[in-house]
Structures are given as structure tokens and as C-alpha cells.
C-alpha atoms as a PDB file:
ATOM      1  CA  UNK A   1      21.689  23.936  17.473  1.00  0.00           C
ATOM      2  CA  UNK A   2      20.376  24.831  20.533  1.00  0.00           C
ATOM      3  CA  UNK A   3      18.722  28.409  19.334  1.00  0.00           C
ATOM      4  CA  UNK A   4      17.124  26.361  16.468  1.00  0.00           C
ATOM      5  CA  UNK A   5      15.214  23.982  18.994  1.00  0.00           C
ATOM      6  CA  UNK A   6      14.471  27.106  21.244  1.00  0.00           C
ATOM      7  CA  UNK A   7      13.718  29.641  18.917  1.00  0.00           C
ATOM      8  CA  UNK A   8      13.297  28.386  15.354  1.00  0.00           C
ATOM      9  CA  UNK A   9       9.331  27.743  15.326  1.00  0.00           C
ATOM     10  CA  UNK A  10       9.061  26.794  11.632  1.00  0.00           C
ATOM     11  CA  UNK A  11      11.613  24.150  11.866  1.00  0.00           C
ATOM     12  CA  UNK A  12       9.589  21.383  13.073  1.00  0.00           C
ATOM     13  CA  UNK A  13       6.886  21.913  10.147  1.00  0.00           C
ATOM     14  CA  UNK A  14      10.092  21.494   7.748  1.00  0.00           C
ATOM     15  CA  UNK A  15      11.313  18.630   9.194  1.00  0.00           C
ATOM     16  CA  UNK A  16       7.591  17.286   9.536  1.00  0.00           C
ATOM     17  CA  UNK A  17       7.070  18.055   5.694  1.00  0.00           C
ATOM     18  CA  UNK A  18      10.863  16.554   4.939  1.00  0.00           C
ATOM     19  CA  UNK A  19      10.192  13.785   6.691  1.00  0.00           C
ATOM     20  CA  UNK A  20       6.993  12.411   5.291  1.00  0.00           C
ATOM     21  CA  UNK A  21       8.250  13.275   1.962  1.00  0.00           C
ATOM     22  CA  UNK A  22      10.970  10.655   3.008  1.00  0.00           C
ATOM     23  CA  UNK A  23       8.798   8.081   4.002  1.00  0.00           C
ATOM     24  CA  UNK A  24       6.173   9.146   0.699  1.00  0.00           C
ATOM     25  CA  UNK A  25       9.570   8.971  -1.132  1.00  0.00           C
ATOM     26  CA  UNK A  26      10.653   5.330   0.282  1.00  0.00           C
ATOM     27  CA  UNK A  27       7.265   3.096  -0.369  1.00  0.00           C
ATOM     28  CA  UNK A  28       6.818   4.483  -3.380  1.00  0.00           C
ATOM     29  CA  UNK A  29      10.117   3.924  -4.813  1.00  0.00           C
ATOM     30  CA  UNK A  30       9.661   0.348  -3.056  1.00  0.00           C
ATOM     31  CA  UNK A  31       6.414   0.280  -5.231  1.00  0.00           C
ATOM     32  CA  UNK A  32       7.539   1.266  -8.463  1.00  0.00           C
ATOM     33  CA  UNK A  33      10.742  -1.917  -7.769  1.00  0.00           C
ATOM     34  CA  UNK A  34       7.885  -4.546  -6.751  1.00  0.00           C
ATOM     35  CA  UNK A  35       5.897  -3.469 -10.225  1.00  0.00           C
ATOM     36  CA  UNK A  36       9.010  -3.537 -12.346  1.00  0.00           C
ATOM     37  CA  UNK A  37       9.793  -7.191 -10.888  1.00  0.00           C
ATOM     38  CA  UNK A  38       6.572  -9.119 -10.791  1.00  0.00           C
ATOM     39  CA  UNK A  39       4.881  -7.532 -13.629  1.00  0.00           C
ATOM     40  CA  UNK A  40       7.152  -9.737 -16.071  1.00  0.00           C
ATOM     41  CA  UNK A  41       5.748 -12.399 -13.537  1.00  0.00           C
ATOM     42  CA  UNK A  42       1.951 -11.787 -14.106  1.00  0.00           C
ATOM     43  CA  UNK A  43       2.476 -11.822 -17.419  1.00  0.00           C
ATOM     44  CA  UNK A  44       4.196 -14.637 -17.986  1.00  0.00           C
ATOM     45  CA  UNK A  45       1.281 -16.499 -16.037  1.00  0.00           C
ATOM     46  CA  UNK A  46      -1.300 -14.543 -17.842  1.00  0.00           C
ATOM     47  CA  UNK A  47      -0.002 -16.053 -21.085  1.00  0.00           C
ATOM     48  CA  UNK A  48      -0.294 -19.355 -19.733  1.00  0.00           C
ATOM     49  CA  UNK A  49      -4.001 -19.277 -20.087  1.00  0.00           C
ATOM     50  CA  UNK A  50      -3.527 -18.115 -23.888  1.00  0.00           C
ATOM     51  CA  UNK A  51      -4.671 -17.667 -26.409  1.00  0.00           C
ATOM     52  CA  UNK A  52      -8.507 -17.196 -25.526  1.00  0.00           C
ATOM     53  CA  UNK A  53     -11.044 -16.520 -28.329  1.00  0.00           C
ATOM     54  CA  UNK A  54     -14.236 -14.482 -28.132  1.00  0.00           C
ATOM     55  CA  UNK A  55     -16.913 -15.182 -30.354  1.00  0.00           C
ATOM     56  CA  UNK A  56     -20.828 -14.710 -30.122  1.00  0.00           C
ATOM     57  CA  UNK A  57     -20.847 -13.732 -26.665  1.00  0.00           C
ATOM     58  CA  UNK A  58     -18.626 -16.902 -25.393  1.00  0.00           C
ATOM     59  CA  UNK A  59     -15.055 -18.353 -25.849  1.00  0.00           C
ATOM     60  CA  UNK A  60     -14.939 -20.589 -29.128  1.00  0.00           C
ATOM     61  CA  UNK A  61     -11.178 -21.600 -28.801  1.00  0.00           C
ATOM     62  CA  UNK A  62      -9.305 -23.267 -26.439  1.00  0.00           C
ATOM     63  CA  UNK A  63     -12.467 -25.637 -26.996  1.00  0.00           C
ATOM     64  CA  UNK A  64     -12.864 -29.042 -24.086  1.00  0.00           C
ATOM     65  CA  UNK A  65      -9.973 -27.602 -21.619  1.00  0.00           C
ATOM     66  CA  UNK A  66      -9.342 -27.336 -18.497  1.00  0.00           C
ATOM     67  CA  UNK A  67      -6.648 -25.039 -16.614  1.00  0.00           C
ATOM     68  CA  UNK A  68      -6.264 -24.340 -13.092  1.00  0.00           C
ATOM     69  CA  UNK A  69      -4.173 -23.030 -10.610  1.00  0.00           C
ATOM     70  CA  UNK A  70      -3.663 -21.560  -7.535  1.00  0.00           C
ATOM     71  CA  UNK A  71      -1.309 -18.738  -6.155  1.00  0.00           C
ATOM     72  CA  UNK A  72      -0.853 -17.757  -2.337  1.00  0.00           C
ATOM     73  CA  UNK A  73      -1.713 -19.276   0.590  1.00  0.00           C
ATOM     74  CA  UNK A  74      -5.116 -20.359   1.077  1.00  0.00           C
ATOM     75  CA  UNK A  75      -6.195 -17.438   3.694  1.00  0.00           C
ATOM     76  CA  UNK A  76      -3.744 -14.994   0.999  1.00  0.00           C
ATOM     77  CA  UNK A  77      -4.297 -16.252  -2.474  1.00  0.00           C
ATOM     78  CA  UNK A  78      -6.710 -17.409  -4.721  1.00  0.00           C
ATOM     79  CA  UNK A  79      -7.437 -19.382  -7.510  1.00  0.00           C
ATOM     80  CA  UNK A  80      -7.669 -19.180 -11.386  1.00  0.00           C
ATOM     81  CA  UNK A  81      -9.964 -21.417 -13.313  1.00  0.00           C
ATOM     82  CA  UNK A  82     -10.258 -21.855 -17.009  1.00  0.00           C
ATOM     83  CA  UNK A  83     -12.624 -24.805 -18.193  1.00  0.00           C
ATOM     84  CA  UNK A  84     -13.967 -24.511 -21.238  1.00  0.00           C
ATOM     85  CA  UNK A  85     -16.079 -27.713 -21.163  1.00  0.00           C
ATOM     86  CA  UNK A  86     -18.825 -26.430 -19.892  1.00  0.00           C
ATOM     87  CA  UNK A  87     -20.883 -23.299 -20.584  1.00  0.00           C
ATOM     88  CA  UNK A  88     -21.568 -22.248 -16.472  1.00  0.00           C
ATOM     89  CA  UNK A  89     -20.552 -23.071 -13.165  1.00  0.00           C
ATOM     90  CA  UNK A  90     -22.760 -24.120 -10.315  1.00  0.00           C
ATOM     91  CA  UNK A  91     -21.790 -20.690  -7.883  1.00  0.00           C
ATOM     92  CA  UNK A  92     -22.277 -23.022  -4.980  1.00  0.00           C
ATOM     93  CA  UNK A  93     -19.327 -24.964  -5.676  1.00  0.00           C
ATOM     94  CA  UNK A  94     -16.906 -22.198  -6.244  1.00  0.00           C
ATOM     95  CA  UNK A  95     -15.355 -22.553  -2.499  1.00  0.00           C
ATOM     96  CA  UNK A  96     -12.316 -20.794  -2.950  1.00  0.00           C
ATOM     97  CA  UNK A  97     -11.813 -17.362  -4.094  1.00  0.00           C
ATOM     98  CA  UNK A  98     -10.615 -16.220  -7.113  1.00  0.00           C
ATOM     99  CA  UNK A  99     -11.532 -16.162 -11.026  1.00  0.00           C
ATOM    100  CA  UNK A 100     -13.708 -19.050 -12.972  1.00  0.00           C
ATOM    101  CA  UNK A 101     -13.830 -19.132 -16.613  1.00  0.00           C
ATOM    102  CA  UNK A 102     -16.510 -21.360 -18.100  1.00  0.00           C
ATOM    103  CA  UNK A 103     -17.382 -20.892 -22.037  1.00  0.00           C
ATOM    104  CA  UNK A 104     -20.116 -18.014 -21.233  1.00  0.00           C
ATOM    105  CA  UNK A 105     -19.417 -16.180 -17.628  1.00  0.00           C
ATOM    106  CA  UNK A 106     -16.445 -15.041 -15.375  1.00  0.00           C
ATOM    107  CA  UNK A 107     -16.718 -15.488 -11.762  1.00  0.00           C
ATOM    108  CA  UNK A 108     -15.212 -13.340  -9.213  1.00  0.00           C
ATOM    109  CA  UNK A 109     -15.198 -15.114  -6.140  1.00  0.00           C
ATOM    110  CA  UNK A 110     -14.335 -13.305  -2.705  1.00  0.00           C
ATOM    111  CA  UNK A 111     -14.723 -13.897   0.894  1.00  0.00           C
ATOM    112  CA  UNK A 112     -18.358 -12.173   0.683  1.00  0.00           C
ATOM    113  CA  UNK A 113     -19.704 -12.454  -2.376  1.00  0.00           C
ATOM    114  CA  UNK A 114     -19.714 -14.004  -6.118  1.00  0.00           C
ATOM    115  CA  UNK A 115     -19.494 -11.877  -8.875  1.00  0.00           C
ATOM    116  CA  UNK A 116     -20.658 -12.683 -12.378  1.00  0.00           C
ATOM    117  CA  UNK A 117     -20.081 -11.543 -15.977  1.00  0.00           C
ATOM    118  CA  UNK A 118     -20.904 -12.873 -19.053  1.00  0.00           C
ATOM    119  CA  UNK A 119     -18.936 -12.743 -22.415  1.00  0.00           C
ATOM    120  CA  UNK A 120     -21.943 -11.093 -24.326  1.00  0.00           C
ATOM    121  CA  UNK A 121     -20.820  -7.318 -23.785  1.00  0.00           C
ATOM    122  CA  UNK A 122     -17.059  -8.774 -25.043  1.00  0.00           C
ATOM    123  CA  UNK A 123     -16.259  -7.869 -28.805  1.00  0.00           C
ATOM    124  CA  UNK A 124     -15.202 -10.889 -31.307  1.00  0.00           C
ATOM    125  CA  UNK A 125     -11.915 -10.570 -30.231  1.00  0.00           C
ATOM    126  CA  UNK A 126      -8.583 -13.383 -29.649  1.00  0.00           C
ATOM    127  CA  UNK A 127      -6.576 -12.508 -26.461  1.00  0.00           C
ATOM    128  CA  UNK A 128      -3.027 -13.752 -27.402  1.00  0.00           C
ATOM    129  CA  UNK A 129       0.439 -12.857 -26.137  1.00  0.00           C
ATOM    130  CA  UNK A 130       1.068  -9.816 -28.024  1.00  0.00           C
ATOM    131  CA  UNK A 131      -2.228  -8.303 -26.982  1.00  0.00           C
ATOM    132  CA  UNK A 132      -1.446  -8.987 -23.418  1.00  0.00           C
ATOM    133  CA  UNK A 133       2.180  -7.728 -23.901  1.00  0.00           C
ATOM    134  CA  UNK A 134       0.820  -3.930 -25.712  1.00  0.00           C
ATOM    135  CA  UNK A 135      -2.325  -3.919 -22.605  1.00  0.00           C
ATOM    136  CA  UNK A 136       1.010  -4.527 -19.597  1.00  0.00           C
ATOM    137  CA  UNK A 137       2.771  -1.527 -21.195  1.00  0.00           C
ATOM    138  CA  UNK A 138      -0.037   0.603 -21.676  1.00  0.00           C
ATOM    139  CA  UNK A 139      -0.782   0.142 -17.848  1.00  0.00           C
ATOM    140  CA  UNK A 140       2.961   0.836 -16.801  1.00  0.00           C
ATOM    141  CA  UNK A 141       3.190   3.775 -19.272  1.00  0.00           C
ATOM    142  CA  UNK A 142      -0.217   5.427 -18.704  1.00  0.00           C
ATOM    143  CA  UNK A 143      -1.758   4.448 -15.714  1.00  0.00           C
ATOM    144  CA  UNK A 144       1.642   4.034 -13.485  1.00  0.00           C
ATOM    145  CA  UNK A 145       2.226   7.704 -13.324  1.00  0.00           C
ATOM    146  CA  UNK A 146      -1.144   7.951 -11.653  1.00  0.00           C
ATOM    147  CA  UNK A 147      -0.108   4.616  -9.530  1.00  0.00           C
ATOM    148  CA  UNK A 148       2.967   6.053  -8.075  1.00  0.00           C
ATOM    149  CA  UNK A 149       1.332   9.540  -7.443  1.00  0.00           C
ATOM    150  CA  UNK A 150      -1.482   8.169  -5.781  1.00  0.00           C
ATOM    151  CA  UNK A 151       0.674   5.952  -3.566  1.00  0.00           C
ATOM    152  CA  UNK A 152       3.476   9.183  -2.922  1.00  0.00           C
ATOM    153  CA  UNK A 153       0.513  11.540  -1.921  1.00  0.00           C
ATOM    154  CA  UNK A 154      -0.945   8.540   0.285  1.00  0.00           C
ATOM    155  CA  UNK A 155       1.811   7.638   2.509  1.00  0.00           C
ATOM    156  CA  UNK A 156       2.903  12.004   2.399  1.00  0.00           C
ATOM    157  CA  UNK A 157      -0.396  12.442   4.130  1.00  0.00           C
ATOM    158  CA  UNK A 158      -0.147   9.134   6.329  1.00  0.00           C
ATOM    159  CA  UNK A 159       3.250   9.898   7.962  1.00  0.00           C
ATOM    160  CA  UNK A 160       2.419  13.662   8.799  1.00  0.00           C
ATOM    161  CA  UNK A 161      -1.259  12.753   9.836  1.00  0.00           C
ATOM    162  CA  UNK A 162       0.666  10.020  12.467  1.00  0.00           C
ATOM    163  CA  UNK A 163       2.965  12.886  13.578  1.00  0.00           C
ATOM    164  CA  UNK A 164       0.193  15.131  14.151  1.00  0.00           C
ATOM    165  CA  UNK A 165      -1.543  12.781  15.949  1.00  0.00           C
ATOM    166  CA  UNK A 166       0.752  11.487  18.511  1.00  0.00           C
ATOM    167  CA  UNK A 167       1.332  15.070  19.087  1.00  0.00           C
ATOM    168  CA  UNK A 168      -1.912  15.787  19.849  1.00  0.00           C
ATOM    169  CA  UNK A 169      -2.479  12.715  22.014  1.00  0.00           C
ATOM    170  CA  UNK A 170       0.935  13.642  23.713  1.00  0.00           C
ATOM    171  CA  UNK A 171      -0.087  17.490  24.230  1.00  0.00           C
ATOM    172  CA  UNK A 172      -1.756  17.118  27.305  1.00  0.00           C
ATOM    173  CA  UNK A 173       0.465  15.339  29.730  1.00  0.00           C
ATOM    174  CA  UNK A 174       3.466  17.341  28.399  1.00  0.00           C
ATOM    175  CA  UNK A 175       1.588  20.595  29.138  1.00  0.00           C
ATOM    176  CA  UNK A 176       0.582  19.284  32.312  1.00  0.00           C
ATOM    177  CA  UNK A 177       4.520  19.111  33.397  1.00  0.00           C
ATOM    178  CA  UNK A 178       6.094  21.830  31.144  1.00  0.00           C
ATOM    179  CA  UNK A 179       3.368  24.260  30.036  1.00  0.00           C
ATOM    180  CA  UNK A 180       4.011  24.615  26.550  1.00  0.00           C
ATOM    181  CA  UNK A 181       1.912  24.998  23.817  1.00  0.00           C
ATOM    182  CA  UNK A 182       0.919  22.406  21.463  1.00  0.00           C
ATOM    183  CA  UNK A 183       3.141  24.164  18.378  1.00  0.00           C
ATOM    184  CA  UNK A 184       6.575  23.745  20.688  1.00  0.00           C
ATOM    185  CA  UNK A 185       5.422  20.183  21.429  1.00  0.00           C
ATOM    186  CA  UNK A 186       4.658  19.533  17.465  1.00  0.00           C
ATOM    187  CA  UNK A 187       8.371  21.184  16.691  1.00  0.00           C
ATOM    188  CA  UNK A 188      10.064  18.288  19.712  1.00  0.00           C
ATOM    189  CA  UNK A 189       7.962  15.653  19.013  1.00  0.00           C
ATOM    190  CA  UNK A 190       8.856  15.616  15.446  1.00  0.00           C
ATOM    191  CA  UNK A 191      12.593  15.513  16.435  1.00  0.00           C
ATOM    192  CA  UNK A 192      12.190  12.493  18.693  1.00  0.00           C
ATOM    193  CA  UNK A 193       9.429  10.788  16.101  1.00  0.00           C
ATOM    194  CA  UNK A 194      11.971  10.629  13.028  1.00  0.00           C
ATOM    195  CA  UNK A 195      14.812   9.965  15.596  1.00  0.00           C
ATOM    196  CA  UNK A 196      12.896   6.760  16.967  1.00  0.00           C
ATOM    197  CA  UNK A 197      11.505   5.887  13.685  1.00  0.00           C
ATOM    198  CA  UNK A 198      15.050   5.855  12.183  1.00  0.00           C
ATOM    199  CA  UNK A 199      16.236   3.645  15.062  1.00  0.00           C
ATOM    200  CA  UNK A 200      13.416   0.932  14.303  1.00  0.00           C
ATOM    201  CA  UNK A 201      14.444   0.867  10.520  1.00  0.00           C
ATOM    202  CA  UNK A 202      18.260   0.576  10.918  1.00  0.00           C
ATOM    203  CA  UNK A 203      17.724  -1.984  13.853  1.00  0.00           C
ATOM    204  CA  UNK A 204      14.357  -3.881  12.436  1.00  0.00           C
ATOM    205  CA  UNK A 205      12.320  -3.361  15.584  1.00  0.00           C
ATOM    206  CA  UNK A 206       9.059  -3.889  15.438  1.00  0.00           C
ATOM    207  CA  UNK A 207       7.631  -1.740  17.583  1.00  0.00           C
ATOM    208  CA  UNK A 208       3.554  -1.626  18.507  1.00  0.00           C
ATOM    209  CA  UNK A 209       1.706   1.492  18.565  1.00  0.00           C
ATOM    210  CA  UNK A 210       1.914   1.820  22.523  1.00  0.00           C
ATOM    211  CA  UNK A 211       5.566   0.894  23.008  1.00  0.00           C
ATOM    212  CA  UNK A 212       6.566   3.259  20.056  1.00  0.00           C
ATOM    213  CA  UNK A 213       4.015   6.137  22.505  1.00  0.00           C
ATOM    214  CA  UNK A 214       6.157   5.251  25.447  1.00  0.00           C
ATOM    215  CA  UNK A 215       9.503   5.853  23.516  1.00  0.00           C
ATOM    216  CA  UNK A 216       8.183   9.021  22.308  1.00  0.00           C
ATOM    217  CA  UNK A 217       6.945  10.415  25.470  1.00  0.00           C
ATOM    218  CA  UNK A 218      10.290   9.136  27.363  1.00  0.00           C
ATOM    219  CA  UNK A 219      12.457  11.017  24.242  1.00  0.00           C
ATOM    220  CA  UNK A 220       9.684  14.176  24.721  1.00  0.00           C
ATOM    221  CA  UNK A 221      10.889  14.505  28.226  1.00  0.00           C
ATOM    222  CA  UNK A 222      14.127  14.198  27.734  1.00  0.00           C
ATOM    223  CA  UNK A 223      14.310  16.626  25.324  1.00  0.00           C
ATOM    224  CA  UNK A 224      12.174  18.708  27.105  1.00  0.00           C
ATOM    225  CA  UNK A 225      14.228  18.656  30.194  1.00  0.00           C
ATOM    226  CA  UNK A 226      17.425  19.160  28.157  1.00  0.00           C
ATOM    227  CA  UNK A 227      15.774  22.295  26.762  1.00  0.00           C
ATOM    228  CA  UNK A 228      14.597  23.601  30.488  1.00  0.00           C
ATOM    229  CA  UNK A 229      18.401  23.380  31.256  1.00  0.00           C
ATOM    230  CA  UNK A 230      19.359  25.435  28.307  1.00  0.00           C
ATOM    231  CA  UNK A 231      16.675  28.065  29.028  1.00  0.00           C
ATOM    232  CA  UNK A 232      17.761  28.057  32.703  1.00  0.00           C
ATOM    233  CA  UNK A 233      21.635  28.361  31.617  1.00  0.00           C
ATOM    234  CA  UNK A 234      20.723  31.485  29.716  1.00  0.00           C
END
């Protein structure tokens, strides 16, 4: 073991590369679970509002009713709005955000701005369950695959970008007290940055960014001081 740490110089760019491939690995499999269980969810609450007719530029049927509700917290969710007795909504009443439905316009409300669209563009059209239903499976089927491989290649880049950059920020001291070059302190640095990472998952610490630096440099020295010995002893 020891002639890998001293000698091996590729093998912290493998475990660097193994190890965000874990971590790209882990939220995206956690992605593709938290689709698979609340997309059954969505729809079932997008139905709610069906069916929804399209005629002429505005919505014909439901005709004189009014459905609301609200999902989240107030600082975390938002509202959804569908009142078809009236053809517009006054924008400066729309408080909370989330989506309005009046007979003629959509409004997207967010914490900066109001967004509106009318039903003009929209074809004659009646948005029922089994239209909903075919659109949900198209989107898991189709557009998933490019989800999920957006999401991997995300956090791949994330975790080895983080590596890279604690390394970088721990470079200098470390070469200040053991003259090495930044490639030696990449290859022990990733050691002691999956080893602490892997202690704050099993354990559920929740570490901030400067405690988790102090951990690292602490594990960095004693690695590196573990690896002076061996030198030394040879």
C-alpha cells in the first residue's frame, strides 16, 4: 500500500475520477427514485384541475368555476389557481406565487416578476386525463434520459471540481511545510477527501465548508507525516 501512495502518481486521478463517478452515480440514482415516486403524485393533482377545454383562444368548459390550491410552504411553494368566471386577473392582486388560470391568460407569478400568456396561440384542444397520462410518459421516456444525463454529468463535474479546489487552496501551506508539488498533494488530498466525506455520510454530520477544510488539512498532515516516516524508513 505504501509504494502505491509513494510511487503510484496516477492513482489519485483514478480515485478522483472513481469517486465523483460515485457521488454522479448516487444523486442521480436518488433522482431518477424521487421522479418515479412523485410523478404519479403530480399527476394525480394535475387531473384534479381536469378536464380543461380550449376553444377560440380561451377555455369554454369547466364554465363559472373556481379551483385553488396551494402546495409548500409559503417561502417554498406556491399556488395554483383555476377560475373560470372571469376572463383576466387584476396582476396586482396575484400576491403569492404560482399559476392563475382565468378564461383567456395564464399567469406565472414569481418572487420578481409576473408572467403572462394568453390562450390564443393554444389549438382547439380538451386537456383530459388520458392526454395528461400519454404527455407524463412521453417526458419520462424521452426527455428523462436527457434528465438523468444532465444531472450524472453535473454532479461528475461538481465533486471533482470541489476536489480540485480544496487542493489548490490547500497547496500552499502544505508546500510551505513539506515541499511537494501540487500533483502529490492532489493524489493525498483525494485519499483524505473521500475518507472524510465517507465519514460525514455514514455518521450524518453536517459539516460547513471551513470545518470540513480543517479536517482535510489535519488528515493532509497526517498523512503526510506518515508518508515522511515511510520515506525516512527506506
Amino acid at each position: 500500500m505504501k509504494e502505491i501512495l509513494l510511487d503510484k502518481k496516477w492513482i489519485g486521478a483514478a480515485a478522483l475520477v472513481v469517486f465523483s463517478l460515485l457521488v454522479a452515480g448516487f444523486f442521480t440514482n436518488f433522482g431518477v427514485k424521487f421522479v418515479k415516486q412523485y410523478a404519479p403524485v403530480v399527476e394525480q393533482e394535475v387531473d384534479s384541475f381536469l378536464p380543461v377545454t380550449i376553444a377560440n383562444g380561451e377555455i369554454v368548459a369547466p364554465q363559472d368555476t373556481l379551483i385553488s390550491k396551494t402546495y409548500g410552504s409559503e417561502a417554498n411553494g406556491g399556488k395554483v389557481v383555476l377560475d373560470t368566471r372571469v376572463d383576466e386577473f387584476e396582476t396586482s392582486a396575484l400576491k403569492d406565487k404560482g399559476l392563475y388560470i382565468s378564461r383567456k391568460y395564464a399567469y406565472i407569478v414569481s418572487d420578481n416578476k409576473t408572467e403572462i400568456r394568453d390562450f390564443k396561440s393554444f389549438p382547439n384542444i380538451t386537456l383530459d386525463e388520458e392526454v395528461v397520462h400519454e404527455f407524463f410518459k412521453i417526458a419520462q421516456d424521452k426527455a428523462g434520459g436527457y434528465i438523468f444525463s444532465g444531472i450524472f454529468a453535473f454532479f461528475f463535474v461538481f465533486a471533482a471540481f470541489a476536489i480540485g479546489l480544496y487542493s489548490l487552496v490547500m497547496y500552499w501551506p502544505l508546500k510551505m511545510i513539506y515541499h511537494h508539488g501540487f500533483a502529490y498533494t492532489l493524489r493525498i488530498n483525494t485519499f483524505a477527501y473521500i475518507a472524510v466525506t465517507a465519514l460525514t455520510m455514514l455518521f450524518g454530520f453536517n459539516l460547513s465548508i471551513i470545518v470540513t477544510f480543517v479536517i482535510l488539512f489535519g488528515a493532509n498532515c497526517g498523512v503526510f507525516e506518515s508518508l515522511k516516516q515511510l520515506k525516512e524508513s527506506k
